[in-house]
C-alpha atoms as a PDB file:
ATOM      1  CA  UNK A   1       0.000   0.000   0.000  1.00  0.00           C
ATOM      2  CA  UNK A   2       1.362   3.858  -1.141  1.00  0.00           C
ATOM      3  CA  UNK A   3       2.014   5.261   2.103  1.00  0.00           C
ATOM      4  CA  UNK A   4       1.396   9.213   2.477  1.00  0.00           C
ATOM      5  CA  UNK A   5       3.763  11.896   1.971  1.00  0.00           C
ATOM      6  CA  UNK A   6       2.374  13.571   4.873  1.00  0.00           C
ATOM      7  CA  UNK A   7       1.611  12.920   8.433  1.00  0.00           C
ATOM      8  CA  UNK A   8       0.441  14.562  11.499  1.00  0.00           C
ATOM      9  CA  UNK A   9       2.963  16.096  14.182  1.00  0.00           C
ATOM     10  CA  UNK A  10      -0.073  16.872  16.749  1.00  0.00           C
ATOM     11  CA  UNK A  11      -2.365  19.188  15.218  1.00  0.00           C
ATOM     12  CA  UNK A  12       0.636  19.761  12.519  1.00  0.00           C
ATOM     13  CA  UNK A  13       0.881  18.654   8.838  1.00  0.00           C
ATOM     14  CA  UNK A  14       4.457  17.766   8.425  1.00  0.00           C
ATOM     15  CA  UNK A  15       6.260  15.724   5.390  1.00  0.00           C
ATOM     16  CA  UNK A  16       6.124  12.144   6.935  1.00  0.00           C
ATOM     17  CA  UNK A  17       9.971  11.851   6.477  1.00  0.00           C
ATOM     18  CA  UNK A  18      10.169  14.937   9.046  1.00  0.00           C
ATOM     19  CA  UNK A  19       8.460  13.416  11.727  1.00  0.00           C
ATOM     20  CA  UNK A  20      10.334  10.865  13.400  1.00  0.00           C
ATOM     21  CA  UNK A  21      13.195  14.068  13.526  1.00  0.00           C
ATOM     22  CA  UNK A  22      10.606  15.982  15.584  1.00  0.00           C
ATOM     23  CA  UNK A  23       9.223  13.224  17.551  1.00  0.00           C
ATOM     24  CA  UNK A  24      12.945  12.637  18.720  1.00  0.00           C
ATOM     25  CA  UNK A  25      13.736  16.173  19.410  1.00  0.00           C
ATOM     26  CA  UNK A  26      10.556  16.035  21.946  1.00  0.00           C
ATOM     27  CA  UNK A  27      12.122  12.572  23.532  1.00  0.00           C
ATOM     28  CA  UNK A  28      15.621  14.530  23.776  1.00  0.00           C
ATOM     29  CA  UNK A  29      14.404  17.198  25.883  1.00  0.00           C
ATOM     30  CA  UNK A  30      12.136  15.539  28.000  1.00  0.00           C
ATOM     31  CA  UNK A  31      14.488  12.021  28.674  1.00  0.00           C
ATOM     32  CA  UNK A  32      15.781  12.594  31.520  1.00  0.00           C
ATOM     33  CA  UNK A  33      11.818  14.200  33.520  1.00  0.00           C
ATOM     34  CA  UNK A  34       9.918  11.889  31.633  1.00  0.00           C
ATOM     35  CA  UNK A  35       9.102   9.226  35.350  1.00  0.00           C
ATOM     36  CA  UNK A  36       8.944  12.109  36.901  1.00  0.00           C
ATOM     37  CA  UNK A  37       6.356  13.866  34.771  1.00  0.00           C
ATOM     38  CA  UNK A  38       4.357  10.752  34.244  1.00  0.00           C
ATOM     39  CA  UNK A  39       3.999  10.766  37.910  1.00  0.00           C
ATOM     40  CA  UNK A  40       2.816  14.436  38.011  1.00  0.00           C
ATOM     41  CA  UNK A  41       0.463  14.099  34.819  1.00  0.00           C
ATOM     42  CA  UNK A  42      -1.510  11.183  35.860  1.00  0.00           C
ATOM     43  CA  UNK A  43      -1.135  11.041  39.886  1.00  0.00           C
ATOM     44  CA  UNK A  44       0.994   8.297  39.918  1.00  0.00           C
ATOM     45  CA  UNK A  45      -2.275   6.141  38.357  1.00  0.00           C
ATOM     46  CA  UNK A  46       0.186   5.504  35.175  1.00  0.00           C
ATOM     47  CA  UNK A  47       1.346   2.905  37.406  1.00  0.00           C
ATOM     48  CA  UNK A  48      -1.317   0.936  37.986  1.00  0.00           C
ATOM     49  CA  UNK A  49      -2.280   1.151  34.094  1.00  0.00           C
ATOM     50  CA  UNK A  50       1.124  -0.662  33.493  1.00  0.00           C
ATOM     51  CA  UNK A  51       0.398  -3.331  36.029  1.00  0.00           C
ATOM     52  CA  UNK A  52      -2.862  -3.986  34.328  1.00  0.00           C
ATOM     53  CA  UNK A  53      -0.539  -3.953  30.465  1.00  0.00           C
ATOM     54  CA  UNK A  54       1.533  -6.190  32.112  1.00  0.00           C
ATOM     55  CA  UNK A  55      -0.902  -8.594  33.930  1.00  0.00           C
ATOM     56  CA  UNK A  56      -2.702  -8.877  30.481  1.00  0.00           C
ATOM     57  CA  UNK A  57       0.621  -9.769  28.892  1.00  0.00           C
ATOM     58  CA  UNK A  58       0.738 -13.566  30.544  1.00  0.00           C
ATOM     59  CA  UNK A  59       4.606 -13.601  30.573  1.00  0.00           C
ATOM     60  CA  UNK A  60       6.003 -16.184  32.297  1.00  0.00           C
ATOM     61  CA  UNK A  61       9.635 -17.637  32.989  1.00  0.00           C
ATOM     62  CA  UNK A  62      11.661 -18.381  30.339  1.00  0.00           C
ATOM     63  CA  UNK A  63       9.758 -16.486  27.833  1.00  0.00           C
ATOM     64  CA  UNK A  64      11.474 -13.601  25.829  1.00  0.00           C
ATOM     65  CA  UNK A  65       9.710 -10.438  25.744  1.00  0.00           C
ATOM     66  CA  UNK A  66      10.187  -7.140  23.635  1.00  0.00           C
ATOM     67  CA  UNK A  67      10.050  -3.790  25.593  1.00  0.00           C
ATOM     68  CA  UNK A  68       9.027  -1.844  22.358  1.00  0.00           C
ATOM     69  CA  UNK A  69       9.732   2.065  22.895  1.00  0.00           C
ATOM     70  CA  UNK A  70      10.403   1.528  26.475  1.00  0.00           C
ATOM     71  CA  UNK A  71      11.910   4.073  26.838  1.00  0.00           C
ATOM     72  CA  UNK A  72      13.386   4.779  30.054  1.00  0.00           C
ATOM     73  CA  UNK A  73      12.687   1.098  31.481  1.00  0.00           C
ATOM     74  CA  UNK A  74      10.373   1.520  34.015  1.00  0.00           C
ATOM     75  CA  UNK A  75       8.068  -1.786  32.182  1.00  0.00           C
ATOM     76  CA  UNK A  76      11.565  -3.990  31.708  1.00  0.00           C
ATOM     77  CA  UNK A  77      12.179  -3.356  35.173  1.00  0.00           C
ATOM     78  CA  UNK A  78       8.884  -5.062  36.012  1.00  0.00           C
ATOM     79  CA  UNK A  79       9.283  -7.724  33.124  1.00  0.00           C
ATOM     80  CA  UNK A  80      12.179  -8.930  34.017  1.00  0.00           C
ATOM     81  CA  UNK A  81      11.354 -10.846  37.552  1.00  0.00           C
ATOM     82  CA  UNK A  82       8.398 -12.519  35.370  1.00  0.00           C
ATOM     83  CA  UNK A  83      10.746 -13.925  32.388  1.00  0.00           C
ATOM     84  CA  UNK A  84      13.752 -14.896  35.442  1.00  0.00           C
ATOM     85  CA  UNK A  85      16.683 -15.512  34.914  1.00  0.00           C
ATOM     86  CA  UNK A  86      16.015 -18.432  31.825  1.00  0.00           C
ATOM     87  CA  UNK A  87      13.779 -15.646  30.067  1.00  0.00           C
ATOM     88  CA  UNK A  88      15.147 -12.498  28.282  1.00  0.00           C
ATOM     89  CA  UNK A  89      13.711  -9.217  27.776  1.00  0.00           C
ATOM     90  CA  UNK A  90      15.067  -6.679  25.321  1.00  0.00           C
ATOM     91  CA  UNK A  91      14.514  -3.345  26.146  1.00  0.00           C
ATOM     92  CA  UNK A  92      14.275  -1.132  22.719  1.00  0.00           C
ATOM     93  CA  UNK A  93      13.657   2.612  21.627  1.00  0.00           C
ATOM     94  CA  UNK A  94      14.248   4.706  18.812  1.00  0.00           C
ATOM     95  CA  UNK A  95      15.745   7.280  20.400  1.00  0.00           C
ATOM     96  CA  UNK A  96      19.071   6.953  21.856  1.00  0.00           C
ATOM     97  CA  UNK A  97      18.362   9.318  24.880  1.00  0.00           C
ATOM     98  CA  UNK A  98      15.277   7.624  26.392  1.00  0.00           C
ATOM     99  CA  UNK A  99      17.747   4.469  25.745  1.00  0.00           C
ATOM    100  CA  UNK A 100      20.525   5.442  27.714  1.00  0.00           C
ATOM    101  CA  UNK A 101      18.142   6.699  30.054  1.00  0.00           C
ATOM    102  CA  UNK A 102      16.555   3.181  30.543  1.00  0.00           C
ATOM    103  CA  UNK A 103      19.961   1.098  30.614  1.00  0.00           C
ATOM    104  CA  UNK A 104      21.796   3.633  33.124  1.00  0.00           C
ATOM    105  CA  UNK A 105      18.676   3.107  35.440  1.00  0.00           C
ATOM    106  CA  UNK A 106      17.797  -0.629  34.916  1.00  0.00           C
ATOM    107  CA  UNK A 107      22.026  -1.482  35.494  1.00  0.00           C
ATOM    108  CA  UNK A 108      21.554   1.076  38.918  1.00  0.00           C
ATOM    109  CA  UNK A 109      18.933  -1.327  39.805  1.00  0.00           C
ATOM    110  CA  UNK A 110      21.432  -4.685  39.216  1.00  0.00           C
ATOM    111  CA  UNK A 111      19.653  -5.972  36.356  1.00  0.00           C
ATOM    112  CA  UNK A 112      21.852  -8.390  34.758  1.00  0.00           C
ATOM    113  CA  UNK A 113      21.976 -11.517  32.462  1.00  0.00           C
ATOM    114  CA  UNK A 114      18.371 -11.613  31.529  1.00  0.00           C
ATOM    115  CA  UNK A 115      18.433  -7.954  29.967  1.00  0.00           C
ATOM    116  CA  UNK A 116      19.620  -6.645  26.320  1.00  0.00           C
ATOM    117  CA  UNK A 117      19.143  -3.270  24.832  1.00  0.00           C
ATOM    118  CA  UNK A 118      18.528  -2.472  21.161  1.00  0.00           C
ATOM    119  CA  UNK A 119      17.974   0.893  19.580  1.00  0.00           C
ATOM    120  CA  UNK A 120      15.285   0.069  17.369  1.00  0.00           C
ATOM    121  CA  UNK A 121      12.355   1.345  14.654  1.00  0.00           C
ATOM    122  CA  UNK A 122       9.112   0.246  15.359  1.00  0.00           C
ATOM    123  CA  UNK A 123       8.104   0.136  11.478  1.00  0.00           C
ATOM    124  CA  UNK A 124      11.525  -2.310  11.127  1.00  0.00           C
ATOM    125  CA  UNK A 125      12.066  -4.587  13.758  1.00  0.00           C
ATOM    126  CA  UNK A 126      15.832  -5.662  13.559  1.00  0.00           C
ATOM    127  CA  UNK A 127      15.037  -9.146  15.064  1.00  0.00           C
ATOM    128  CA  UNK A 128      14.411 -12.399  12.760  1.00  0.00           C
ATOM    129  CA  UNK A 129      10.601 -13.437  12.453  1.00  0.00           C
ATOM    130  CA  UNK A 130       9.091 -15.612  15.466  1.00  0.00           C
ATOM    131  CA  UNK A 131      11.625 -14.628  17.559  1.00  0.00           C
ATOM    132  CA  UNK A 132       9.476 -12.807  20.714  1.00  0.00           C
ATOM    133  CA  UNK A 133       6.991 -14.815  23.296  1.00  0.00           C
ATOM    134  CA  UNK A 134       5.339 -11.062  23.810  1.00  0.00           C
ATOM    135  CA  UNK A 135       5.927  -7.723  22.620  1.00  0.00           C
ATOM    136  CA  UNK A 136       4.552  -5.178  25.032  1.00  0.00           C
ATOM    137  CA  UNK A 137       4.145  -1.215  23.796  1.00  0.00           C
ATOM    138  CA  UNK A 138       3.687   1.614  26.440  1.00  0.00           C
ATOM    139  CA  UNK A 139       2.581   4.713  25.227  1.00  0.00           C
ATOM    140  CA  UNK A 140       4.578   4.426  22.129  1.00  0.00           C
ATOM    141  CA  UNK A 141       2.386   3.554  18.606  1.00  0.00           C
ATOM    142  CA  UNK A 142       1.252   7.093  18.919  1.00  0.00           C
ATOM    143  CA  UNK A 143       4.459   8.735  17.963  1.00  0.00           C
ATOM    144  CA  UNK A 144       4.976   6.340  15.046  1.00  0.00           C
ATOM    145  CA  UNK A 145       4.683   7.923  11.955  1.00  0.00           C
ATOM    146  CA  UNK A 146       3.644   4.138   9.921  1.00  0.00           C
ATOM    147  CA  UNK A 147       0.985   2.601  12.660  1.00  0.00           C
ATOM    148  CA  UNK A 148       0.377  -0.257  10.407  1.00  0.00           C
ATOM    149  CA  UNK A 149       3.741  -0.960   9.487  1.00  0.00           C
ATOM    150  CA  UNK A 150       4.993  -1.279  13.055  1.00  0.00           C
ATOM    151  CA  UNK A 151       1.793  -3.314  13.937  1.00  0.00           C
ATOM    152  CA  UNK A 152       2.491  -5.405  10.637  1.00  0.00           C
ATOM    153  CA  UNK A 153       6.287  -5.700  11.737  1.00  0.00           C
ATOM    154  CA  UNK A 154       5.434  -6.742  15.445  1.00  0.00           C
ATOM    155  CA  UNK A 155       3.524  -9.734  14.192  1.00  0.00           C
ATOM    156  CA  UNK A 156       6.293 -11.077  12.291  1.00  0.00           C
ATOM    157  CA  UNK A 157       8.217 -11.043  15.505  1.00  0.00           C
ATOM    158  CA  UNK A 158       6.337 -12.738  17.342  1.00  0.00           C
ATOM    159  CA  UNK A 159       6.364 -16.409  17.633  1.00  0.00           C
ATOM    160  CA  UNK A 160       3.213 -18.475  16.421  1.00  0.00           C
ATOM    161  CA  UNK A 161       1.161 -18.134  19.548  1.00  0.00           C
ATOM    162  CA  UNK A 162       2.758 -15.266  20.938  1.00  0.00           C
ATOM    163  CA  UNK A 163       0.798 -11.865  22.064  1.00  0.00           C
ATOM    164  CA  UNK A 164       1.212  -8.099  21.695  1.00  0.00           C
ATOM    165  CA  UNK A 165       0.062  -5.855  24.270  1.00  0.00           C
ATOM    166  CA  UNK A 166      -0.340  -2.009  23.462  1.00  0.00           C
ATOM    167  CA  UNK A 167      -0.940   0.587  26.173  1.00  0.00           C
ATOM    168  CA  UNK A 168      -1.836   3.927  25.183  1.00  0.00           C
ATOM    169  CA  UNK A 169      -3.803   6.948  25.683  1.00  0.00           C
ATOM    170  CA  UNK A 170      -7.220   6.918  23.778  1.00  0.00           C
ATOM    171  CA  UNK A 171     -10.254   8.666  23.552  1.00  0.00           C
ATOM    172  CA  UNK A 172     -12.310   8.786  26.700  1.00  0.00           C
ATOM    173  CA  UNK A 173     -16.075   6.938  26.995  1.00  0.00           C
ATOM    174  CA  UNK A 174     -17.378   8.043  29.800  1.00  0.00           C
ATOM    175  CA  UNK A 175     -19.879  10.717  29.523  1.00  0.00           C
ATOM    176  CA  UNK A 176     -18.694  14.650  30.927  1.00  0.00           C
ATOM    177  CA  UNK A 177     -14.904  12.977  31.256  1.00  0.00           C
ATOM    178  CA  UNK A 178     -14.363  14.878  27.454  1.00  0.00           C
ATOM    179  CA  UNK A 179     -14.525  18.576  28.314  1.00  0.00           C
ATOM    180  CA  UNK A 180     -12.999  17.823  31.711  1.00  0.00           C
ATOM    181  CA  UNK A 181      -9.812  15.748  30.237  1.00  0.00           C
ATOM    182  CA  UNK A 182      -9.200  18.263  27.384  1.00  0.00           C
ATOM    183  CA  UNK A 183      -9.350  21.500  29.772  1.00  0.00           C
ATOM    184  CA  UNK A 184      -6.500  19.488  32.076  1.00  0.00           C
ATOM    185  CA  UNK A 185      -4.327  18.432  28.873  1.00  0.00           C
ATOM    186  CA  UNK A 186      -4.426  21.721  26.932  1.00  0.00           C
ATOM    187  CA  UNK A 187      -4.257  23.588  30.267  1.00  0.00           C
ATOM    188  CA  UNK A 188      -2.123  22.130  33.104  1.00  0.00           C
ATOM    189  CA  UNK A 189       0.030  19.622  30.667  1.00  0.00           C
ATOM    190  CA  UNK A 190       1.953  22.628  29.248  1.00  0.00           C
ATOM    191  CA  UNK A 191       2.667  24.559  32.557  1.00  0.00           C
ATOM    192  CA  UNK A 192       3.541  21.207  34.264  1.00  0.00           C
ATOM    193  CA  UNK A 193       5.885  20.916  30.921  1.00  0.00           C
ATOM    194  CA  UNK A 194       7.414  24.335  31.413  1.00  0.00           C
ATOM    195  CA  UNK A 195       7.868  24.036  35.391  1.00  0.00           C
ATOM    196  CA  UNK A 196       9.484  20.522  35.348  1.00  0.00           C
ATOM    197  CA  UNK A 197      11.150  19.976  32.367  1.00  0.00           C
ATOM    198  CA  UNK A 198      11.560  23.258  31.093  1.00  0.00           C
ATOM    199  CA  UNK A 199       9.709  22.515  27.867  1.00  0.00           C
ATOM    200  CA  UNK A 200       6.188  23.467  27.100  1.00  0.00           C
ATOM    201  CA  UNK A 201       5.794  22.449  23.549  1.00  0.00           C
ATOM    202  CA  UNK A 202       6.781  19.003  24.107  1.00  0.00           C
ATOM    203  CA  UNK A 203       3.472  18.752  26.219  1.00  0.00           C
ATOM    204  CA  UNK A 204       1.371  20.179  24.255  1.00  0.00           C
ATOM    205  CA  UNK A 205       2.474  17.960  21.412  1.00  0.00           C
ATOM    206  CA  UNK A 206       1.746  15.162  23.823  1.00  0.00           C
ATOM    207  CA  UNK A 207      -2.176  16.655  24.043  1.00  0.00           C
ATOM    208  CA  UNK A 208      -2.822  17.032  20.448  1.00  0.00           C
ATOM    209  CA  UNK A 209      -0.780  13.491  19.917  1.00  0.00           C
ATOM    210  CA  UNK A 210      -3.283  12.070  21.930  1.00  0.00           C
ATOM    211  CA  UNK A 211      -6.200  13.406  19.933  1.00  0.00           C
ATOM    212  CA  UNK A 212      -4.923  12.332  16.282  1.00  0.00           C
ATOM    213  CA  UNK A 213      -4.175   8.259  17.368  1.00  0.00           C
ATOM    214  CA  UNK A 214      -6.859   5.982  15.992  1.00  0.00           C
ATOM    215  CA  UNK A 215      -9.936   5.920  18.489  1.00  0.00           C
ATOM    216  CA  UNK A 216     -10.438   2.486  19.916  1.00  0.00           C
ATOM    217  CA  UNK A 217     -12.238   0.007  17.328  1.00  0.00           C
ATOM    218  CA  UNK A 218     -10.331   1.971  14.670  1.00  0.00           C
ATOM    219  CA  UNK A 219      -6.835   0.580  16.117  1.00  0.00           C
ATOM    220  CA  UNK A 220      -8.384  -2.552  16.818  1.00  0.00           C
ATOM    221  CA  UNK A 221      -9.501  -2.990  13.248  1.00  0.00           C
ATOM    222  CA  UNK A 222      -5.932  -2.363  12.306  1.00  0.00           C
ATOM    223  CA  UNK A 223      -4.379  -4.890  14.610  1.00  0.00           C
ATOM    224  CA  UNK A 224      -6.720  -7.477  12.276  1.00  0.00           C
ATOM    225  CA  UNK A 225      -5.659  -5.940   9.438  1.00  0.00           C
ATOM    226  CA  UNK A 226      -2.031  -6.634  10.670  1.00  0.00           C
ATOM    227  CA  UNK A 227      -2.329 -10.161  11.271  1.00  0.00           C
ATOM    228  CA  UNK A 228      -3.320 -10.281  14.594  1.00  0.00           C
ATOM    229  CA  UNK A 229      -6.021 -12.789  16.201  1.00  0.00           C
ATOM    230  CA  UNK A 230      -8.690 -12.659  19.259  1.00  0.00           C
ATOM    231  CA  UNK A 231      -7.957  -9.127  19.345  1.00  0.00           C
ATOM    232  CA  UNK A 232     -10.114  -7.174  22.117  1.00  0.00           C
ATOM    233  CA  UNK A 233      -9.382  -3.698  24.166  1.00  0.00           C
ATOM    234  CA  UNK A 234     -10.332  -2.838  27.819  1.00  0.00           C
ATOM    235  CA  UNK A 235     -10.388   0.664  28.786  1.00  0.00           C
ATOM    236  CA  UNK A 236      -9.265   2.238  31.922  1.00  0.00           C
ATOM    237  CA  UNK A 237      -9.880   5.371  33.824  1.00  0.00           C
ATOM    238  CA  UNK A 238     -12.970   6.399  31.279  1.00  0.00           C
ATOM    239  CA  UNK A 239     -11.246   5.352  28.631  1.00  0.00           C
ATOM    240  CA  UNK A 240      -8.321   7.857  28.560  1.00  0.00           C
ATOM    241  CA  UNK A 241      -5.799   5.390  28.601  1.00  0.00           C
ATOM    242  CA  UNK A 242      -6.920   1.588  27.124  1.00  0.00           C
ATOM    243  CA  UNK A 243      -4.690  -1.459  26.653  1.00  0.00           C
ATOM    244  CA  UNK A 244      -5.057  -3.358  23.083  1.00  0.00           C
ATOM    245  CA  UNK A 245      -4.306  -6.879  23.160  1.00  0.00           C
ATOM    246  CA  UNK A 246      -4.157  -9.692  20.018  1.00  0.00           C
ATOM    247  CA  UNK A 247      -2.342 -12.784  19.214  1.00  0.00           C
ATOM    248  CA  UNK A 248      -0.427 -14.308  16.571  1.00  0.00           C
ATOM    249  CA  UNK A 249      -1.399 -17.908  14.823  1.00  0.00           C
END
C-alpha cells in the first residue's frame, strides 16, 4: 500500500519523512523528567495502568519479551522478575536518549543476564521473524509515523502463539470525562511541561498526539488488518488510557 507523503505532528501537517526528527527532538528534551512527569500528569495512576498492560501480557519464565519504545525502562524493570533468569527481555527505543536513560537506570537497579538493549524502529524490527513470546508497547504507537507498518512488523516477531500488548492513551467513553480531560491536557500539561522539564511544547504535542491516534475500534480494526487474532481492548480510567491486546497464529 502507497504510504502518504504527509503525516500529522499533533495538530501539525508535516512531510512524513520529518516526523520521526521531531518526535525525537521532543524525547531529547524531555528524557531525563519523563518518570517524573508521568507521575505528576496522571497522579501516579500511570502505574497501575502498566500493572494492568503487564498482567494482560501472561509472561512467564523463560519467555522472551520485547520492551518496544520503552523508553526509560520503568516496564523492563517489572518484566524482568516474570521472564527470570532463563527468560530475556530486550529493552528497545528509537531514540538513543530515552535508551541510555533506561539502561543507566535498569544497570543502577542490578539488572543483569536476563536484559539486552537495542535501539530500534518500530516500522523495522531488527530481530528475525518468530523470535518474541510477547511484545509489550507503552505509550509508544502514537508517535509512530507508519501505525500499520509497526503493527504489521510486530507480528512477524512474534512467535506463532505469541501476544502483543499495546498501552496507550485513547479517547475517553465516559460521559462529561471529554470537556474535563481536554481542559487538564491543553491547560495544566503545558505549565507542568514548562515548570518541570523546562519545555512546554513538548506537552502540548503530547495533548494534540493524543487526539490524532486511531480511536479504539479503529486501532483494533488495524491490529486485524495486521495479522493479529482474538484481538479485544479494555479501557481504563474512562477510557483515557486503554490497553489493546491480540495474538499471533
Amino acid at each position: 500500500m502507497e504510504q502518504p507523503e504527509t503525516t500529522h505532528f499533533g495538530y501539525q501537517k508535516v512531510a512524513a519523512a520529518e516526523k520521526a526528527h521531531k518526535v525525537a527532538s521532543v524525547f531529547d528534551s524531555v528524557a531525563d523528567k519523563y518518570d517524573l512527569m508521568n507521575d505528576l500528569m496522571s497522579l501516579g495512576v500511570h502505574r497501575v495502568w502498566k500493572r494492568f498492560a503487564i498482567s494482560l501480557s501472561g509472561v512467564r519464565a523463560g519467555e522472551k519479551v520485547l520492551d518496544l519504545a520503552g523508553g526509560t525502562g520503568d516496564l523492563s524493570s517489572r518484566l524482568l522478575p516474570l521472564v527470570g533468569p532463563g527468560g530475556l527481555v530486550v529493552l528497545s527505543d528509537i531514540n538513543a536518549s530515552m535508551l541510555n536513560e533506561g539502561r543507566r537506570r535498569l544497570v543502577d537497579q542490578g539488572a543483569v543476564g536476563n536484559i539486552s538493549y537495542a535501539r530500534a524502529d518500530a516500522e523495522r524490527l531488527p530481530f528475525p521473524d518468530n523470535t518474541f513470546d510477547c511484545i509489550i508497547i507503552a505509550f509508544g504507537l502514537r508517535n509512530v509515523t507508519y501505525k500499520e507498518r509497526a503493527l504489521a512488523a510486530m507480528c512477524a516477531a512474534l512467535k506463532p502463539g505469541g501476544r502483543v500488548v499495546i498501552l496507550e492513551f485513547s479517547h475517553p467513553v465516559l460521559p462529561g470525562l471529554k470537556p474535563v480531560y481536554d481542559l487538564y491536557s491543553f491547560s495544566v500539561l503545558p505549565i507542568l511541561g514548562k515548570l518541570i522539564a523546562k519545555d512546554a511544547d513538548s506537552y502540548r504535542y503530547l495533548a494534540e498526539s493524543i487526539r490524532m491516534h486511531p480511536t479504539q475500534e479503529a486501532l483494533l480494526e488495524m491490529m486485524e488488518i495486521a495479522g493479529f487474532e482474538r484481538c479485544q481492548y479494555f479501557n481504563l480510567t474512562g477510557g483515557i488510557v486503554t490497553v489493546h491486546r491480540g495474538y499471533k497464529f
